[in-house]
Protein backbone atom coordinates (compact mmCIF):
# COMPACT_ATOMS: atom_id res chain seq x y z
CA UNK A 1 4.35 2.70 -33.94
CA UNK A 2 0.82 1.49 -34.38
CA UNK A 3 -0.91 5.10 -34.33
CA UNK A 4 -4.53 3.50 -33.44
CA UNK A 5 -3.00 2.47 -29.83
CA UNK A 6 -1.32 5.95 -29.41
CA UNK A 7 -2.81 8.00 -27.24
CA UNK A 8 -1.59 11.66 -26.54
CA UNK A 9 -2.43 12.15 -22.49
CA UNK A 10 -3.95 15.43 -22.32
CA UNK A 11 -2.45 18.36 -20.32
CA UNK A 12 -3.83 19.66 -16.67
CA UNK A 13 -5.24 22.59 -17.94
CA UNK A 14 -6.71 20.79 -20.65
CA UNK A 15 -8.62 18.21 -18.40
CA UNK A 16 -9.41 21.32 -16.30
CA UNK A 17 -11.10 23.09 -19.75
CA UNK A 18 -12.98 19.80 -20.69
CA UNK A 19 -14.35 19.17 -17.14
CA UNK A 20 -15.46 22.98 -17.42
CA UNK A 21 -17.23 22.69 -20.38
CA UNK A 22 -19.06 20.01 -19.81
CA UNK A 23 -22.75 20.71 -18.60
CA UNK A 24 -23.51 17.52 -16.76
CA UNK A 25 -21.14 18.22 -13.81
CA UNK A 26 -21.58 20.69 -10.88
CA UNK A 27 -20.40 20.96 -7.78
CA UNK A 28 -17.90 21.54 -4.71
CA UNK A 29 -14.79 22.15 -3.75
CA UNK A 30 -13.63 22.13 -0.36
CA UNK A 31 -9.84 22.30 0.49
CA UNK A 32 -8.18 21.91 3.53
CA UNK A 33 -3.98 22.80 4.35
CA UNK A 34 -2.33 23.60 0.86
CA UNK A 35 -4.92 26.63 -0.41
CA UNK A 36 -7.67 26.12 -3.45
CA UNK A 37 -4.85 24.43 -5.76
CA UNK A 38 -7.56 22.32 -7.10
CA UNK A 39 -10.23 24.34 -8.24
CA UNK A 40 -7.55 27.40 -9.01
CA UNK A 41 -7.18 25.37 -12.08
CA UNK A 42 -10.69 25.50 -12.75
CA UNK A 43 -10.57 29.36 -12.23
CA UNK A 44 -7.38 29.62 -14.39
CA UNK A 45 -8.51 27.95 -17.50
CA UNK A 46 -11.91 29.87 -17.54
CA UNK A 47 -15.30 28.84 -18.20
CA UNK A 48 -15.32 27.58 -13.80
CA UNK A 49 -19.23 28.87 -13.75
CA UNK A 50 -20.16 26.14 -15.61
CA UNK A 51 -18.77 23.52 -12.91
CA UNK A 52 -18.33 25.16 -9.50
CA UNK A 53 -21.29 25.66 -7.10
CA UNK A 54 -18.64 26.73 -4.38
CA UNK A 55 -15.36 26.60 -3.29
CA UNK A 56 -13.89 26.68 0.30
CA UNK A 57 -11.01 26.12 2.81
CA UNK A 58 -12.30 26.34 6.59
CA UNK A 59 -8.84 26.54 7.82
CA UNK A 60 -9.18 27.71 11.52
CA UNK A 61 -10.22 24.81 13.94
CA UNK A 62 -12.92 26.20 15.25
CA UNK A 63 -14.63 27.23 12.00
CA UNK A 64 -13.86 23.45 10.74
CA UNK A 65 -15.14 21.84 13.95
CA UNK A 66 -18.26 23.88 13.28
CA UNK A 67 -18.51 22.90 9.78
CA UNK A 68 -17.56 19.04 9.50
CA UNK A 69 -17.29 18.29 12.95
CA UNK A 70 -14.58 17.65 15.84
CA UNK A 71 -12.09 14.92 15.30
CA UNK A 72 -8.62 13.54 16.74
CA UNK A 73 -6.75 14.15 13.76
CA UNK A 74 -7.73 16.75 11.20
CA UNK A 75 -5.99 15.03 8.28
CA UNK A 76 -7.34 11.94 8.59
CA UNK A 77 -9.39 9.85 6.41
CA UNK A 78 -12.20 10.54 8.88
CA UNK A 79 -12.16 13.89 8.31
CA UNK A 80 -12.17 13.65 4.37
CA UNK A 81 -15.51 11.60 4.61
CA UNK A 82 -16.88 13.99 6.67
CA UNK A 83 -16.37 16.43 4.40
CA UNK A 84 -17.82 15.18 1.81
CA UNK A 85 -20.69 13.50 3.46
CA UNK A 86 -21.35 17.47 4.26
CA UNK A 87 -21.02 18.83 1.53
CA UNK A 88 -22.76 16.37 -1.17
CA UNK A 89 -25.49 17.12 1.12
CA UNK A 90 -25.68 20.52 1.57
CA UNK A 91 -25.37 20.27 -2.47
CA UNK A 92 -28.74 18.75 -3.32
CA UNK A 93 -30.56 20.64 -0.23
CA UNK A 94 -29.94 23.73 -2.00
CA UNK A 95 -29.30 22.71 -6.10
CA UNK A 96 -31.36 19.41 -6.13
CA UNK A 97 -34.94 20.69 -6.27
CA UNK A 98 -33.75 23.89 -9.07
CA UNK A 99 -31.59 21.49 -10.98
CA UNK A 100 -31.20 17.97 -9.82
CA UNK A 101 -33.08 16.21 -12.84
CA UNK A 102 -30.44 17.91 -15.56
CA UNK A 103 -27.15 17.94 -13.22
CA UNK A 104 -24.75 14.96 -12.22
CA UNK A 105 -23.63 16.30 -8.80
CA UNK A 106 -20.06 16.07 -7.01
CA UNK A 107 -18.00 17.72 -4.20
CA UNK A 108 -13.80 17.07 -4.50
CA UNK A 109 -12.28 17.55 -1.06
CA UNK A 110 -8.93 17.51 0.40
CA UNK A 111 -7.25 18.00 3.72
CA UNK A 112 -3.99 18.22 3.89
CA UNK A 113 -0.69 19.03 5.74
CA UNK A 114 2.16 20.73 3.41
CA UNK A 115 5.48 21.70 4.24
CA UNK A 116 5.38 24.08 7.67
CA UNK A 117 7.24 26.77 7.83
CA UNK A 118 10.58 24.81 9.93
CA UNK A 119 10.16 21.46 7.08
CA UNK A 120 9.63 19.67 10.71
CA UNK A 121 6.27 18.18 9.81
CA UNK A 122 5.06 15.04 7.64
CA UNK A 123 4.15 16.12 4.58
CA UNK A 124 0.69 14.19 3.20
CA UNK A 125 -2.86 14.51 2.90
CA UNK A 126 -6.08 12.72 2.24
CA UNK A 127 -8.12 13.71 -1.48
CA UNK A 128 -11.59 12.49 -2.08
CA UNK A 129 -14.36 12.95 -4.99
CA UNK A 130 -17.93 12.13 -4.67
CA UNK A 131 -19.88 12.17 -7.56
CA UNK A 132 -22.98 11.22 -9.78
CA UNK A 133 -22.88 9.78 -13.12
CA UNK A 134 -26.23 10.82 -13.96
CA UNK A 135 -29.00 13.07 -11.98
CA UNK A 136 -30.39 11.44 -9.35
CA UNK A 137 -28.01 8.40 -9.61
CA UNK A 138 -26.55 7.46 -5.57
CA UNK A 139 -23.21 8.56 -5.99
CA UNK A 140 -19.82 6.74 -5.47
CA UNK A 141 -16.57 7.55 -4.19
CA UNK A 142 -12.94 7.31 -4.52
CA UNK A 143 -10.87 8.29 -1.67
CA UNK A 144 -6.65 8.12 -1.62
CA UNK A 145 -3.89 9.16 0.31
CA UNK A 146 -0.50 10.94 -0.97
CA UNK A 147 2.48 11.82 0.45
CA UNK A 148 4.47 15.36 -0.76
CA UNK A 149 7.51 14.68 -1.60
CA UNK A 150 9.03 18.29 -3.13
CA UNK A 151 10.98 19.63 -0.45
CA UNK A 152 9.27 23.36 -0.94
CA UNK A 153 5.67 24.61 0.15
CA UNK A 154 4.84 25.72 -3.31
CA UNK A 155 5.88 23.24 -4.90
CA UNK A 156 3.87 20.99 -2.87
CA UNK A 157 0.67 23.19 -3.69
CA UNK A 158 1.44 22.99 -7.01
CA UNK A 159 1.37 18.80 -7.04
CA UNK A 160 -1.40 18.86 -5.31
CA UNK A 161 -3.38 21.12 -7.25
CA UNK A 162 -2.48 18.90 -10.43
CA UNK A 163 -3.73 15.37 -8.79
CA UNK A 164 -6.81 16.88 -7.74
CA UNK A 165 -7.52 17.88 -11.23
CA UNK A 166 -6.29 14.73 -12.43
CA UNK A 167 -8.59 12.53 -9.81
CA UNK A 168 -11.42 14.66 -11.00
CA UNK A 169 -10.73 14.05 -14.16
CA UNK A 170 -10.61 10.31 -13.74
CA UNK A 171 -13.63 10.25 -11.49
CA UNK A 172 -15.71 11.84 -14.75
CA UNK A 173 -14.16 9.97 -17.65
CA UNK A 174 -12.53 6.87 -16.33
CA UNK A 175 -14.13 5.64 -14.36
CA UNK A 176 -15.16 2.76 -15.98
CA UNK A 177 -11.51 1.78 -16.46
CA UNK A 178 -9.91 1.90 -12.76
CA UNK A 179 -6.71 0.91 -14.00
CA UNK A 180 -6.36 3.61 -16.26
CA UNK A 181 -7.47 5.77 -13.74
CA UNK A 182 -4.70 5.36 -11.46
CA UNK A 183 -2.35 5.38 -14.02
CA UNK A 184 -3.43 8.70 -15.13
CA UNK A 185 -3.10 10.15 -11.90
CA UNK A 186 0.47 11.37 -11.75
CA UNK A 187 -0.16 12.60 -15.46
CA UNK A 188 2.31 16.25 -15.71
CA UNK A 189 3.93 14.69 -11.99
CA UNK A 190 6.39 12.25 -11.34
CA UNK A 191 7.16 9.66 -8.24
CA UNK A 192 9.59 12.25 -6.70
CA UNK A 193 7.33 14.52 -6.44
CA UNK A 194 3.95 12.89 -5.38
CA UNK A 195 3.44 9.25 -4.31
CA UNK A 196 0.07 7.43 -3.73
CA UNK A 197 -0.06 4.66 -1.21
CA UNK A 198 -3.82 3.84 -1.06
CA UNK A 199 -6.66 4.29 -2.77
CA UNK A 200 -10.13 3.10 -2.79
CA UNK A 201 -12.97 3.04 -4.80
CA UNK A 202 -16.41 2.63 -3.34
CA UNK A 203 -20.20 2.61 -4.22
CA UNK A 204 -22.50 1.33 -6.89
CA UNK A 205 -19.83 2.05 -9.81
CA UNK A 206 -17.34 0.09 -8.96
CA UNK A 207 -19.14 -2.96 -7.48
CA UNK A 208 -17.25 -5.10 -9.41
CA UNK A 209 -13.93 -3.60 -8.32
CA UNK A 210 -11.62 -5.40 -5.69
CA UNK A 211 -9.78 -2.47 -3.95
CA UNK A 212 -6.80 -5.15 -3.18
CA UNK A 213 -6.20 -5.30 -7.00
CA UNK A 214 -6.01 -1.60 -7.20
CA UNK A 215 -3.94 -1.70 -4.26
CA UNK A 216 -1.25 -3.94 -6.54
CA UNK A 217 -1.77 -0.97 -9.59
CA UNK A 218 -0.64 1.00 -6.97
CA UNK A 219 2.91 -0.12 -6.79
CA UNK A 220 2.82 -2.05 -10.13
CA UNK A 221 2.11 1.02 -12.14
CA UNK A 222 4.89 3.13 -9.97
CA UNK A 223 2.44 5.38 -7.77
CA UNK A 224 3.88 3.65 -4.36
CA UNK A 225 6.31 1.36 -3.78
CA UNK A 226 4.34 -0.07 -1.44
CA UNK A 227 0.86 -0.65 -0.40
CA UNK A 228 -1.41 -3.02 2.74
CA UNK A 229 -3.88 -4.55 2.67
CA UNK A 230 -5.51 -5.55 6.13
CA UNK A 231 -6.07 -9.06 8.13
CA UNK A 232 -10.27 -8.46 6.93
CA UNK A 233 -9.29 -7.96 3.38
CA UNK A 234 -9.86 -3.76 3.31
CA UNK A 235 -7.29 -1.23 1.89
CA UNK A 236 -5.33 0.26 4.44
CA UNK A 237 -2.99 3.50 5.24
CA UNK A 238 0.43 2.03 5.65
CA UNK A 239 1.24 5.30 7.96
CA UNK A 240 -1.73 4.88 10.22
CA UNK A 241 -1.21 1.64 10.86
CA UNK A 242 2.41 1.51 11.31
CA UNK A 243 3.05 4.83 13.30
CA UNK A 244 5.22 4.31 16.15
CA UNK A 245 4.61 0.50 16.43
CA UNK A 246 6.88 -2.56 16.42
CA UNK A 247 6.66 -4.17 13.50
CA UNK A 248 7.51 -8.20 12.61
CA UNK A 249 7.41 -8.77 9.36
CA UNK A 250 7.92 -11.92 6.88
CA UNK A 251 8.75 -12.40 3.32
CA UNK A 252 7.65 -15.11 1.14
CA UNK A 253 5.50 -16.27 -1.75
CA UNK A 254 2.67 -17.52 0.39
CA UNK A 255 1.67 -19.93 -2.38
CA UNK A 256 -0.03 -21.05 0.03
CA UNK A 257 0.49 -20.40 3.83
CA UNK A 258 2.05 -23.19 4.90
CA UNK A 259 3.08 -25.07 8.43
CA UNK A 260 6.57 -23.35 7.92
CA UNK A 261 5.12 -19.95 7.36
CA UNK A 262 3.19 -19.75 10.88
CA UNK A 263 5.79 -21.31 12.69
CA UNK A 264 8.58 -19.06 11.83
CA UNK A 265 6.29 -16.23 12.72
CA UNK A 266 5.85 -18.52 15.89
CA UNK A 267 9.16 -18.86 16.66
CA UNK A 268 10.15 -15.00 16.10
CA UNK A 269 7.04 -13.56 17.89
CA UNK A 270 8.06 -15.45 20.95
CA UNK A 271 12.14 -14.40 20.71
CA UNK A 272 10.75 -10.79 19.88
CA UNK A 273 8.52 -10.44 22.59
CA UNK A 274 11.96 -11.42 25.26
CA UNK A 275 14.04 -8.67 22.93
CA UNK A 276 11.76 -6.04 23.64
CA UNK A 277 9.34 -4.37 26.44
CA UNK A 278 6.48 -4.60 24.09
CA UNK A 279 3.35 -6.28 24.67
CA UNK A 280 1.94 -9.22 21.86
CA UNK A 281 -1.07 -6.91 21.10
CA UNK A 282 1.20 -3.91 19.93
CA UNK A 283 3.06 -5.78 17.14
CA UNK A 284 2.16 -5.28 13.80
CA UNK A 285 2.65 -8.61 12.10
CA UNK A 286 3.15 -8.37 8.41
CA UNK A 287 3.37 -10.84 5.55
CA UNK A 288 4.88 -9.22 2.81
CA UNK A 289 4.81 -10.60 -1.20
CA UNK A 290 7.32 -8.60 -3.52
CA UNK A 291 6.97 -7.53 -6.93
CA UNK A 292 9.88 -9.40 -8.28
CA UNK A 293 8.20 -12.42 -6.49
CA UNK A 294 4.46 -11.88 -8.26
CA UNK A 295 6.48 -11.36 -11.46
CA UNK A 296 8.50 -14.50 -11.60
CA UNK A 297 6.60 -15.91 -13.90
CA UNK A 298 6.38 -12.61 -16.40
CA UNK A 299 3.58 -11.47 -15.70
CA UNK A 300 1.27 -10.69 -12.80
CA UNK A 301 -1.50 -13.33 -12.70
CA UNK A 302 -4.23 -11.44 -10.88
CA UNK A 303 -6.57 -14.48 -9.51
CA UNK A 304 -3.49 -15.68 -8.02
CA UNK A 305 -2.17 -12.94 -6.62
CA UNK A 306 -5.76 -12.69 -4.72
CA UNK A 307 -5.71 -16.10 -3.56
CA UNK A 308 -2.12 -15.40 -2.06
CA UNK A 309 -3.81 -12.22 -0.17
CA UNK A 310 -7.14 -14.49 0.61
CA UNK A 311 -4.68 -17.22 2.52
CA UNK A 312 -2.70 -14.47 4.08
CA UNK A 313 -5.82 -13.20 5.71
CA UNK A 314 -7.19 -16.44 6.45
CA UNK A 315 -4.53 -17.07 9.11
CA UNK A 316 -5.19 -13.54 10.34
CA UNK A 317 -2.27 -11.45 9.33
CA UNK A 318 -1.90 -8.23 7.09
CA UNK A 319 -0.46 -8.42 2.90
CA UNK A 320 2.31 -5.59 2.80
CA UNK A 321 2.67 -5.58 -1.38
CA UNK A 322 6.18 -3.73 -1.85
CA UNK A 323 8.85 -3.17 -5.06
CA UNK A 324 11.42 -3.46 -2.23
CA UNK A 325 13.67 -6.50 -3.71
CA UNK A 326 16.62 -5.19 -0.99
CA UNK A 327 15.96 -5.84 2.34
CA UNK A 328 17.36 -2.79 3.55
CA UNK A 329 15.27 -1.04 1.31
CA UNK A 330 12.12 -2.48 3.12
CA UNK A 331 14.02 -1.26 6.60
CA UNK A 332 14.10 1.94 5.76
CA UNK A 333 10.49 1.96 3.98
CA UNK A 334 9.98 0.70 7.37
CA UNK A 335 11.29 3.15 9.57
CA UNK A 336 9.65 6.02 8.10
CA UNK A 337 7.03 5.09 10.11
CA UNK A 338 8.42 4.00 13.18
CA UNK A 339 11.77 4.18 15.55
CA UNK A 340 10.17 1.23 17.48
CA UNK A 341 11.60 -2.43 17.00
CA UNK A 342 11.60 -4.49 13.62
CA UNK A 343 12.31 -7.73 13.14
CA UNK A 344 12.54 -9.63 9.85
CA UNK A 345 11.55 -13.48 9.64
CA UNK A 346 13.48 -15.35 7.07
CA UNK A 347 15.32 -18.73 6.59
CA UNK A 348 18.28 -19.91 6.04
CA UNK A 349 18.02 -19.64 2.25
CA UNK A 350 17.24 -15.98 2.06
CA UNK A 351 20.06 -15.31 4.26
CA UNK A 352 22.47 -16.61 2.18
CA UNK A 353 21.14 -14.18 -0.36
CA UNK A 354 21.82 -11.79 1.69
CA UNK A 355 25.48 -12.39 1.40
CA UNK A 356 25.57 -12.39 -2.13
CA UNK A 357 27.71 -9.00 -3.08
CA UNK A 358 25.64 -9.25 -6.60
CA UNK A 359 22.90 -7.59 -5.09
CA UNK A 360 24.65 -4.62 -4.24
CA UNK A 361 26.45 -3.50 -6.83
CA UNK A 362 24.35 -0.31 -7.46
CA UNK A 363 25.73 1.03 -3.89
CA UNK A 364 29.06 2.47 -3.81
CA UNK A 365 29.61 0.97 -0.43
CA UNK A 366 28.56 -2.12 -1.57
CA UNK A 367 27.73 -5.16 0.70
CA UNK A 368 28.91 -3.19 3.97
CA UNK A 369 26.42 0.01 2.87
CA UNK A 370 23.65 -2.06 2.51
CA UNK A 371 23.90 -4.02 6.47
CA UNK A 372 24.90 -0.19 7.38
CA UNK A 373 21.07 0.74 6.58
CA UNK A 374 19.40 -2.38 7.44
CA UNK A 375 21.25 -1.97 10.71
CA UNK A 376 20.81 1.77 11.07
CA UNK A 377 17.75 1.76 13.87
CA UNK A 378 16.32 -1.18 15.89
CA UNK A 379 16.11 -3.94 13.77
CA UNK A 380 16.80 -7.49 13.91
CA UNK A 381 17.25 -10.78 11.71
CA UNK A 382 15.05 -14.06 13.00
CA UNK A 383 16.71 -16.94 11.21
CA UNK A 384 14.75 -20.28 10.56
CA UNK A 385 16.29 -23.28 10.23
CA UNK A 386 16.46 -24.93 6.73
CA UNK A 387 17.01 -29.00 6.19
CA UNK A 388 18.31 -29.81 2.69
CA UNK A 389 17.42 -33.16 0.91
CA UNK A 390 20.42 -35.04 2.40
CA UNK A 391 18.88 -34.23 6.34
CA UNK A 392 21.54 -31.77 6.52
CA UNK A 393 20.35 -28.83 9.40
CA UNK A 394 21.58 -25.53 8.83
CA UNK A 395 20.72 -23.57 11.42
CA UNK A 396 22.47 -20.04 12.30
CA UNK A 397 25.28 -21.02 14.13
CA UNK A 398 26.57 -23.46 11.40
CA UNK A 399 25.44 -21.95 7.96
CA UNK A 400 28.13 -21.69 5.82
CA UNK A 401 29.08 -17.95 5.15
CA UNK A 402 31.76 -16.45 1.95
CA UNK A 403 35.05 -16.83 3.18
CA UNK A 404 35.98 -13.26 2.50
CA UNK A 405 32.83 -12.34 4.71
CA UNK A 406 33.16 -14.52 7.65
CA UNK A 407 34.48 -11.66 10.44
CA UNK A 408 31.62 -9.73 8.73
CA UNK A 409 28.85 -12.19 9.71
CA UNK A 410 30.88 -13.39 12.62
CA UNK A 411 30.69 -9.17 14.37
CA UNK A 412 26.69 -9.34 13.29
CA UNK A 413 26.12 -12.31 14.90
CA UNK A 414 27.83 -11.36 17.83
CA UNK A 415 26.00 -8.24 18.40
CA UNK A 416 23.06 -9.68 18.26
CA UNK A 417 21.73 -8.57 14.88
CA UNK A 418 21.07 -11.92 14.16
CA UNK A 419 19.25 -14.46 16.26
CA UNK A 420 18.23 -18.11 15.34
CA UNK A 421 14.99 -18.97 15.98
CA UNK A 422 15.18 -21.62 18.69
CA UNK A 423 11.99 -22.67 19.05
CA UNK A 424 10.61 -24.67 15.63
CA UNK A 425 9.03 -27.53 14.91
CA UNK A 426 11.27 -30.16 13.49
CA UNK A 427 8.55 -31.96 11.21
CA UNK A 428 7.84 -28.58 9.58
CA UNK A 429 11.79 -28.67 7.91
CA UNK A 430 10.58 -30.99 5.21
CA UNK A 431 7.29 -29.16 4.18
CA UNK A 432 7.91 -26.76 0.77
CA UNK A 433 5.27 -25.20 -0.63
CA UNK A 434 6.48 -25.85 -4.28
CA UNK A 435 5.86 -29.51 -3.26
CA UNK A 436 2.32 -28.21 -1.69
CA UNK A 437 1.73 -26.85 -4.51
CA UNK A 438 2.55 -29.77 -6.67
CA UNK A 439 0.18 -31.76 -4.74
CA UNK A 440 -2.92 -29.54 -4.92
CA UNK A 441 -2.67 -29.94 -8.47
CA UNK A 442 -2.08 -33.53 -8.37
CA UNK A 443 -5.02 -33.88 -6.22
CA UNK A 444 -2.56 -35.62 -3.60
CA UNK A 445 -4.78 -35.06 -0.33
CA UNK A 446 -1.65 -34.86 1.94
CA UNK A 447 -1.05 -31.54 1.11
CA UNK A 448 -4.16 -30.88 3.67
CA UNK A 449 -1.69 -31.79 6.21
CA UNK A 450 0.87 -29.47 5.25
CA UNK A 451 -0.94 -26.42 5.65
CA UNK A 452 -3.12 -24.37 8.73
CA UNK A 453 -6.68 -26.12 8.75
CA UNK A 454 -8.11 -22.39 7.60
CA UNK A 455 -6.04 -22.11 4.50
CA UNK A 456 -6.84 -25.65 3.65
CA UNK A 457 -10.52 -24.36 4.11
CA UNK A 458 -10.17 -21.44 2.10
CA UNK A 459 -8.36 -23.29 -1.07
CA UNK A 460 -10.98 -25.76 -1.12
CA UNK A 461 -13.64 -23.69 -1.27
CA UNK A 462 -12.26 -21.07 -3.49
CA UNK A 463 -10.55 -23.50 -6.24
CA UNK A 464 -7.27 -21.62 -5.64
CA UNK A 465 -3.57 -22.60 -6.59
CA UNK A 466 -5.48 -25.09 -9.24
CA UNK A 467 -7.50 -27.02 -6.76
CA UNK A 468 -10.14 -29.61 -8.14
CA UNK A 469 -12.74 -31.24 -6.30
């Protein structure tokens, strides 16, 4: 092992020592649901005079409403800015005339909701740091959202207590490299006990930082399996936008958005709408880009991965990144969130896939597990046609299907957990956007044709996907 590149990642308590012993740094903590975890480690280690102006947790309502505020939910992203809005301010009316030209101020806050006493409430919270790099500097931000994943109360404290220390830690000393940031986050944790599923940097120090790429560390570096990014191109809390709503959701490569693309979404919307009592403004619509599809080349290319999410949000729809290669692994990702209806958008192609008892070999029920939790709450299947190269049209109701699986796709399709899309456009069949692709690069102007008018836009003006002038 090359010993330059090793690097030994240092413990919590250590961080906790080195932030306490450095001069530059003073400030507050204010915690919210799961006690003082974070600045107990700052008491623990010793030395906490040198960093902490004050700590507190205004836990009854009406002392918090007092403090930062009412508000409709009180763990809430909302309510973490307000908190330290307040208390960066309070900060330099009080500290900034005695010591503001020596001392790099910051308040970490947190609010939270740990495990109740029944285990009958969703276990998450919001954690924030706002801080100065040097005295007098306009500070920046980074704000995230976990979820608590240890099934105890203490334990829950205890994970808590050791990403605040860690984002702290971070916010001081790497801040220059977000990347290693978020890796370093779940340093002395693991996945199953903490997960991250947004973060966001903001301010003057990272002005050259594109909170969609650290969206992708997110789930690339194991933090979240999945993370969204919304229809304007902002960071967004799967959770808060997902809660109770019915969800449509396609897969794909989106290199580019093409024809196909919108009109399967088209073609589902429309079917989905006649499944369900919902109304068109109440669906969450969702293109989603796996992991296993950004790395089929080896490695993540990050200017195309952007131009993928730019497209996407040209044509007005939200980027769900995910490591969820199964579909039924995306269901129940899915249903976390909500008990209302989901339907997936796929073709032909993918369907076939989903036949293929390969995939499943890691369940002990095998195929039949795997449709047994895609299938487990309101969910259906919107099939698109495909047309091969011959003209052949496979459509649901002739696709070929494994002979030893036939009476298992004939029962789904007869309970309705698949539907075909029925209304399509037939000139769409014979757009690909490998071929679209091809022809950007070729500088073959027809591929203008084969895509919306606003993604054509958006390619030409951006270069993406190798377009030349």
């Amino acid at each position: 092992m090359d010993m330059d590149s090793f690097q030994v990642t240092p413990a919590i308590s250590e961080k906790a020592i080195k932030i306490n012993l450095d001069k530059r740094f003073y400030g507050t903590f204010a915690e919210i649901g799961a006690g003082q975890e974070v600045a107990r480690w700052f008491f623990r280690v010793g030395g906490a005079s040198g960093t902490l102006a004050k700590t507190m947790s205004a836990y009854d309502m009406a002392f918090s409403d007092a403090i930062y505020g009412k508000g409709e939910r009180y763990v809430s992203q909302p309510r973490l800015q307000n908190m330290l809005d307040y208390e960066f301010a309070l900060l330099l009316e009080r500290l900034n005339a005695k010591r503001g030209e020596t001392t790099s101020f910051f308040v970490f806050a947190d609010t939270v909701s740990a495990r109740n006493f029944l285990g009958t409430n969703e276990c998450h919270g919001w954690l924030g740091i706002k801080f100065q790099l040097q005295p007098g500097a306009h500070p920046s931000e980074i704000v995230m959202h976990v979820n608590m994943l240890d099934k105890e109360n203490l334990q829950q404290q205890e994970a808590l207590g050791m990403i605040g220390v860690n984002l702290t830690y971070g916010a001081f000393y790497l801040h220059a490299e977000p990347e290693k940031l978020i890796a370093s986050l779940l340093d002395g944790l693991s996945t199953a006990r903490i997960e991250v599923d947004m973060i966001k940097f903001i301010g003057s120090y990272f002005s050259n930082v594109d909170n969609r790429l650290m969206s992708l560390q997110l789930v690339e570096k194991g933090l979240s399996n999945a993370t969204l990014i919304g229809a304007n191109g902002d960071v967004l809390q799967p959770s808060e936008v997902f809660h109770k709503k019915p969800i449509l959701i396609e897969r794909g490569s989106f290199r580019p958005v093409t024809l196909v693309n919108i009109d399967m979404l088209d073609g589902a919307r429309s079917q989905f709408l006649s499944d369900t009592d919902v109304r068109q403004d109440e669906i969450v619509e969702l293109m989603e880009i796996t992991m296993n599809n950004l790395l089929s080349a080896g490695t993540i290319d990050h200017r195309d991965f952007l131009a993928r999410a730019d497209v996407i949000n040209a044509v007005g729809k939200m980027v769900l990144i995910s490591n969820y290669a199964e579909y039924y692994k995306l269901a129940a990702y899915l249903q976390r969130y909500t008990k209302n209806q989901i339907g997936l958008v796929l073709g032909i192609p993918a369907l076939k896939e989903l036949f293929d008892v390969k995939y499943y070999d890691a369940l002990d029920g095998g195929i039949l597990e795997s449709f047994g939790r895609l299938f487990k709450n309101d969910l259906k299947l919107y099939v698109y046609p495909f047309l091969d190269s011959s003209g052949q049209l496979s459509t649901l109701h002739n696709v070929w299907a494994p002979e030893h699986l036939k009476h298992l796709f004939k029962h789904l399709l007869e309970n309705n957990y698949f539907e075909a899309i029925e209304n399509y456009h037939k000139d769409y069949l014979t757009i690909f956007s490998r071929e679209v692709l091809a022809k950007i690069r070729t500088h073959d102007r027809s591929w203008e044709t084969m895509v919306p008018p606003e993604v054509a836009t958006c390619i030409k003006q951006e270069c993406f996907f190798g377009y030349r002038p």
